[in-house]
Protein backbone atom coordinates (compact mmCIF):
# COMPACT_ATOMS: atom_id res chain seq x y z
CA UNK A 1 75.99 -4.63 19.43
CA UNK A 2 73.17 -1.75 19.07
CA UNK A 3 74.05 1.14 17.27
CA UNK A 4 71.76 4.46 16.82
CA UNK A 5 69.14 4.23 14.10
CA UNK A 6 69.81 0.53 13.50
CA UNK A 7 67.69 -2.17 14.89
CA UNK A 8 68.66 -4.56 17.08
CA UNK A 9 69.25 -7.81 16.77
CA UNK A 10 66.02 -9.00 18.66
CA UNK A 11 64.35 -6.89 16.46
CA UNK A 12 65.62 -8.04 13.02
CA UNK A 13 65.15 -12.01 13.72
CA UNK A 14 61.36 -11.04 14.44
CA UNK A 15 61.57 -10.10 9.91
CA UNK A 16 62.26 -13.90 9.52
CA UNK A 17 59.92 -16.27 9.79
CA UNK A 18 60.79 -19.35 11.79
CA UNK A 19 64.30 -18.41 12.62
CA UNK A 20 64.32 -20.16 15.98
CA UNK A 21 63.11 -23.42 14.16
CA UNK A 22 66.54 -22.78 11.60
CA UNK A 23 69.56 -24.90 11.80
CA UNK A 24 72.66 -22.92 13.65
CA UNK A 25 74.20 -23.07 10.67
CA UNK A 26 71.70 -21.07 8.45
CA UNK A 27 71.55 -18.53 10.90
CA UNK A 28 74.94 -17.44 10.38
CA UNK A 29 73.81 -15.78 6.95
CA UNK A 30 71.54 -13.86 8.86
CA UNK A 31 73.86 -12.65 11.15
CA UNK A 32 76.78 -12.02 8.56
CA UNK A 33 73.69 -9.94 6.73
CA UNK A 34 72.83 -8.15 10.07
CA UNK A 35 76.15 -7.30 10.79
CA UNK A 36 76.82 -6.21 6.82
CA UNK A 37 73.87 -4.42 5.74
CA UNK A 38 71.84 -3.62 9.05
CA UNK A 39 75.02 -2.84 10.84
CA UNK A 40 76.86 -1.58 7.37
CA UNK A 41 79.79 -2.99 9.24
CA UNK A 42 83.15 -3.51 6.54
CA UNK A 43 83.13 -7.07 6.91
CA UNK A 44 83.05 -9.57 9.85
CA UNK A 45 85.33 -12.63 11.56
CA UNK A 46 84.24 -15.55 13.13
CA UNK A 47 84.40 -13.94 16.37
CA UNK A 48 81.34 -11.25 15.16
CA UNK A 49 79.00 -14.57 14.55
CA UNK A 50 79.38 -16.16 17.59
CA UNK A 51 78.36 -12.79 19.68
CA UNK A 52 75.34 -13.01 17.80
CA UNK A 53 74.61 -16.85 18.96
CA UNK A 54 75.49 -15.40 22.52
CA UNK A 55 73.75 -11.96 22.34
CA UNK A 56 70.73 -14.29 21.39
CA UNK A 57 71.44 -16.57 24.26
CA UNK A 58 71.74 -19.40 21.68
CA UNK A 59 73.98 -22.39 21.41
CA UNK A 60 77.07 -21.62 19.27
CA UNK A 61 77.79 -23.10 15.73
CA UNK A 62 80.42 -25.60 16.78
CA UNK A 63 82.97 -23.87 14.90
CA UNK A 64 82.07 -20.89 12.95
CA UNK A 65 85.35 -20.24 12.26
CA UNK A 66 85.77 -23.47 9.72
CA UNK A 67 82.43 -22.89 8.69
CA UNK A 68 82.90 -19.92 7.14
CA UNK A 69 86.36 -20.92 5.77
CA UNK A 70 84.46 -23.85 4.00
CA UNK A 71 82.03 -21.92 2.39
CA UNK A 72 83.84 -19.03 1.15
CA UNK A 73 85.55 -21.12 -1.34
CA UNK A 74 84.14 -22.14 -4.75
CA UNK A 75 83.26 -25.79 -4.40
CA UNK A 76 81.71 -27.48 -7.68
CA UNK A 77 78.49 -28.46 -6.89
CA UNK A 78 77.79 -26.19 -3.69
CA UNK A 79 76.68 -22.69 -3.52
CA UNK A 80 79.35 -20.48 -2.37
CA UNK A 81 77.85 -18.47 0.36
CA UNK A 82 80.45 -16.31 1.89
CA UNK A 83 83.25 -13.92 0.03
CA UNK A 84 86.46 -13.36 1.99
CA UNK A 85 87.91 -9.99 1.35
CA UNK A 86 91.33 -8.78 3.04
CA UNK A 87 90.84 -10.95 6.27
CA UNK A 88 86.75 -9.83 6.71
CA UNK A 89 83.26 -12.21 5.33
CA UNK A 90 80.87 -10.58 3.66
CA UNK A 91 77.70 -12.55 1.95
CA UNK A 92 78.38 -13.87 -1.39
CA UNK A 93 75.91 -11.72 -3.93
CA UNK A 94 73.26 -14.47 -4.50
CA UNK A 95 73.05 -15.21 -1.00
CA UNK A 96 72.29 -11.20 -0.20
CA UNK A 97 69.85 -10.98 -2.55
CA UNK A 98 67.80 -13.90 -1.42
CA UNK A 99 68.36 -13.14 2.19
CA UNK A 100 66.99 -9.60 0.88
CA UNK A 101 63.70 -11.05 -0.09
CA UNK A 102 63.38 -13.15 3.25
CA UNK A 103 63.69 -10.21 5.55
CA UNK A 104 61.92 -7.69 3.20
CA UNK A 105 58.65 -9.96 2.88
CA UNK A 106 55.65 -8.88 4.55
CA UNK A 107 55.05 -11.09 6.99
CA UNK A 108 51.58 -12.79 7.19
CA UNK A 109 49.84 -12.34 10.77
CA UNK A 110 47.05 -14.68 11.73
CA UNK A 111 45.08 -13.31 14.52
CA UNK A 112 44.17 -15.69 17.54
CA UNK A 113 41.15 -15.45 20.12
CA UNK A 114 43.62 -14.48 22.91
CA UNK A 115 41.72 -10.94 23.62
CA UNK A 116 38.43 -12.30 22.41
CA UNK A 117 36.63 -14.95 20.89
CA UNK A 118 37.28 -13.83 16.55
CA UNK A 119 33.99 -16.16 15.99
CA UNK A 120 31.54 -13.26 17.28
CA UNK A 121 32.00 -11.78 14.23
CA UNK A 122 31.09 -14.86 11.86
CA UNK A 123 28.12 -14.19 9.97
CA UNK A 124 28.59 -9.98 10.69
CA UNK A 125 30.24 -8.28 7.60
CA UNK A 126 33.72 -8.56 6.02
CA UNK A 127 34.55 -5.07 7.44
CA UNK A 128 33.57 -5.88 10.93
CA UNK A 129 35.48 -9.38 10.95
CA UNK A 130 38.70 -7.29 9.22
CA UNK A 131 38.28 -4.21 12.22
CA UNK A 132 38.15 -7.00 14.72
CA UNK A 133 41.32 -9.35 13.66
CA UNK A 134 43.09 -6.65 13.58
CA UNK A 135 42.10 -5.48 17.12
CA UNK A 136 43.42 -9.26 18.15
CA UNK A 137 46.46 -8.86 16.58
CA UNK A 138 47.50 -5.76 18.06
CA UNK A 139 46.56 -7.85 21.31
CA UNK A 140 48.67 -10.39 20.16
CA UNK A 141 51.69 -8.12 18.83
CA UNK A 142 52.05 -6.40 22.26
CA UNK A 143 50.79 -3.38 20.40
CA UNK A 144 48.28 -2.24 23.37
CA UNK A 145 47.82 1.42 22.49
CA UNK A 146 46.29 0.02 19.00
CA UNK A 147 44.17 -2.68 20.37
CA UNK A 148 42.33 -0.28 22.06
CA UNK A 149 41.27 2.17 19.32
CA UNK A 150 40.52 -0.83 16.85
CA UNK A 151 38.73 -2.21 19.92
CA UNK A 152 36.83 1.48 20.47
CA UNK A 153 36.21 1.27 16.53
CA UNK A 154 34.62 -1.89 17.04
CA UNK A 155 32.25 -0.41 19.45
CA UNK A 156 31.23 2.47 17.53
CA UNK A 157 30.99 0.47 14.44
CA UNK A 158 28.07 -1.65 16.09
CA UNK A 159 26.09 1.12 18.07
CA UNK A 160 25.89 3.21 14.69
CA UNK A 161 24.92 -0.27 13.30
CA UNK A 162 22.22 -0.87 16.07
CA UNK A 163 20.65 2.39 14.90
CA UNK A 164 20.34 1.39 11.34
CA UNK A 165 19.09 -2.13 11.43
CA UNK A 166 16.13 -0.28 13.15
CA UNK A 167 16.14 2.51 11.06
CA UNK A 168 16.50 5.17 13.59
CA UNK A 169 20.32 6.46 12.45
CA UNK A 170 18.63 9.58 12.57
CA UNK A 171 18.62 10.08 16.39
CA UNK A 172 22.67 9.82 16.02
CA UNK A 173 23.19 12.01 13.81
CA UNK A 174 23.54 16.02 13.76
CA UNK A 175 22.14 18.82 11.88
CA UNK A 176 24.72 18.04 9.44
CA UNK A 177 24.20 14.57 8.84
CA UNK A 178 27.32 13.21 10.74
CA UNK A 179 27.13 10.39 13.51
CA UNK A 180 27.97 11.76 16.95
CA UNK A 181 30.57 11.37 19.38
CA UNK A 182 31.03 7.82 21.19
CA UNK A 183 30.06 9.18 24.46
CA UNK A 184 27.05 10.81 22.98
CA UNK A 185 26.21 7.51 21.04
CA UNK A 186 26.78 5.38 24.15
CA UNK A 187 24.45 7.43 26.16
CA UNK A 188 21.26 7.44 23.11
CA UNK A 189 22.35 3.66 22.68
CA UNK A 190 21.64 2.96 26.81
CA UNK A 191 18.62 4.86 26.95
CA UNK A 192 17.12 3.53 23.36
CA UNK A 193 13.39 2.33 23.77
CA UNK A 194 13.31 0.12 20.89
CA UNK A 195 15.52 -2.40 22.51
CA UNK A 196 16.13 -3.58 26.19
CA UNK A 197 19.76 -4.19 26.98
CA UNK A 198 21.25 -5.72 30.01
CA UNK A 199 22.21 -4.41 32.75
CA UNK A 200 25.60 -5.80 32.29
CA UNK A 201 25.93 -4.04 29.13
CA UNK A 202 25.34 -0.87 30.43
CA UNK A 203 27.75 -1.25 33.26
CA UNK A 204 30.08 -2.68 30.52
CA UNK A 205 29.90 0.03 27.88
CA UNK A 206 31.51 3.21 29.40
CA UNK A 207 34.24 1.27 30.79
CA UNK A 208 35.06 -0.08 27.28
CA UNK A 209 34.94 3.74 26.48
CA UNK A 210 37.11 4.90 28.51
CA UNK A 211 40.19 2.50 27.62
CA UNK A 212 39.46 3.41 23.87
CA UNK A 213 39.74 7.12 24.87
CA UNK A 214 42.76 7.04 26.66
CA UNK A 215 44.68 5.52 24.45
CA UNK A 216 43.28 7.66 21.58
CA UNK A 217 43.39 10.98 23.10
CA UNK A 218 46.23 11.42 26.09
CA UNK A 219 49.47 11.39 24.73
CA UNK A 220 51.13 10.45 27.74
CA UNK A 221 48.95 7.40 28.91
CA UNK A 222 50.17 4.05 27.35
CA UNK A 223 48.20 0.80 27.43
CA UNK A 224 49.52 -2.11 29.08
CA UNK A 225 48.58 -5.70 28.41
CA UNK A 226 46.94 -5.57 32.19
CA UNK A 227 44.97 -3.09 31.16
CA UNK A 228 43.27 -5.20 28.41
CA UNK A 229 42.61 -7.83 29.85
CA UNK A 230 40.58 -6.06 32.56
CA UNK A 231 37.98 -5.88 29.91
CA UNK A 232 38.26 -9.15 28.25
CA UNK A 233 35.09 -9.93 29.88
CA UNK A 234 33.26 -6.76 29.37
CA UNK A 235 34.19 -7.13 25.69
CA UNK A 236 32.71 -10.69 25.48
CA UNK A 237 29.49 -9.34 27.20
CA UNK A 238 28.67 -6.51 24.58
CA UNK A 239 29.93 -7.78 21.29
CA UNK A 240 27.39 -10.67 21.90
CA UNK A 241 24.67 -8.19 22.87
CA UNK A 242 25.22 -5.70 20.07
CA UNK A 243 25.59 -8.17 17.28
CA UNK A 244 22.94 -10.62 18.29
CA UNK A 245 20.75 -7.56 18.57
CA UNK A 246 21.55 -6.25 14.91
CA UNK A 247 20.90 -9.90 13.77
CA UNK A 248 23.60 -9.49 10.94
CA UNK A 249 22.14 -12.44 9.19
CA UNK A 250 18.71 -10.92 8.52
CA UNK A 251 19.72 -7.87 7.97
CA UNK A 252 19.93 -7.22 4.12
């Protein structure tokens, strides 16, 4: 049912929002308006709809044929839903253009504590807690590859951020005024005086890195979801040190 440069069907039930949760009977329109506008196919029969209930592996309308029979005809007191044009359905206008607004809406993404706890960044800044539940998300979304530059963005944000609660930004910087590399920060940030870390930390930090880099800088390396959660732990064990070393609450 794929064809090239259209999306699949897998792919277009993800744009509604609790399709699995809809009644076999609504999801018909969405498959007459896959198979009509994502497909641009003329028209479809019966037969069209019930490959999408099997492509899905879903149980059938119990007869899509009737169904769409019934509601291609102009009943008073019933939205018509369905126009039948020389032997093929297509969605009745109304029913297009709200289907339109469904599957065109942004859809709203709420981030979970699967990669790491979201709460370490209570009480940080609006920026940090934004950075980070979008880090989980990507997580969450299967979107690796981005998890681990918003994850390596995270990092940097909070050594830079060490440095200036103390007031010592300068030793990051360059002639020029701009921060330095992460590799160069992680090294000034492990060998600061003004605070003791962990040993853990340390050990932590360039492995954290290293992820972050890879997925940033070799174009053929691609994160997989075994790959992140090899640092789950690691991730835990810094964001706690950094930001309860920054003390984010008394820092004004």
């Amino acid at each position: 049912m794929e064809e090239k440069g259209c999306m699949t069907l897998e792919q277009f039930i993800t744009k509604i929002e609790g399709f699995e949760a809809l009644p076999s009977s609504r999801k018909i329109d969405f498959f007459v308006y896959y198979l009509t506008v994502e497909k641009n196919e003329a028209g479809i029969k019966s037969k069209d709809v019930d490959a999408c209930f099997d492509e899905l592996k879903i149980n059938r309308y119990s007869n899509t044929a009737q169904f769409l029979r019934d509601n291609s005809k102009k009943v008073k007191g019933r939205k018509q839903r369905f126009i039948l044009h020389h032997g093929l359905y297509h969605l009745e206008r109304s029913n297009k253009t709200d289907i339109d607004v469904i599957v065109n809406a942004p859809r709203v993404i709420v981030a979970t504590d699967n990669f790491f706890p979201l709460e370490i960044f209570h009480g940080t800044r609006g920026y940090l807690k934004t950075v980070s539940e979008q880090a989980a998300a990507c997580y969450d979304q299967g979107l690796y590859d981005a998890c681990s530059v918003m994850t390596r963005k995270l990092l940097e944000i909070l050594i830079i951020e060490a440095f200036e609660r103390k007031g010592i930004d300068d030793k990051i910087k360059n002639p020029a005024g701009n921060f330095f590399y992460l590799s160069d920060l992680i090294d000034l940030f492990k060998n600061e005086a003004t605070w003791n870390i962990g040993r853990n930390t340390k050990e932590c930090l360039p492995r954290l890195k290293k992820i972050g880099d890879m997925s940033a800088h070799n174009r053929r390396y691609i994160a997989k979801k075994a790959d992140l959660d090899k640092i789950k732990d690691d991730l835990r064990i810094v964001f706690d040190e950094l930001i309860h070393l920054i003390d984010y609450p008394n820092w004004r």
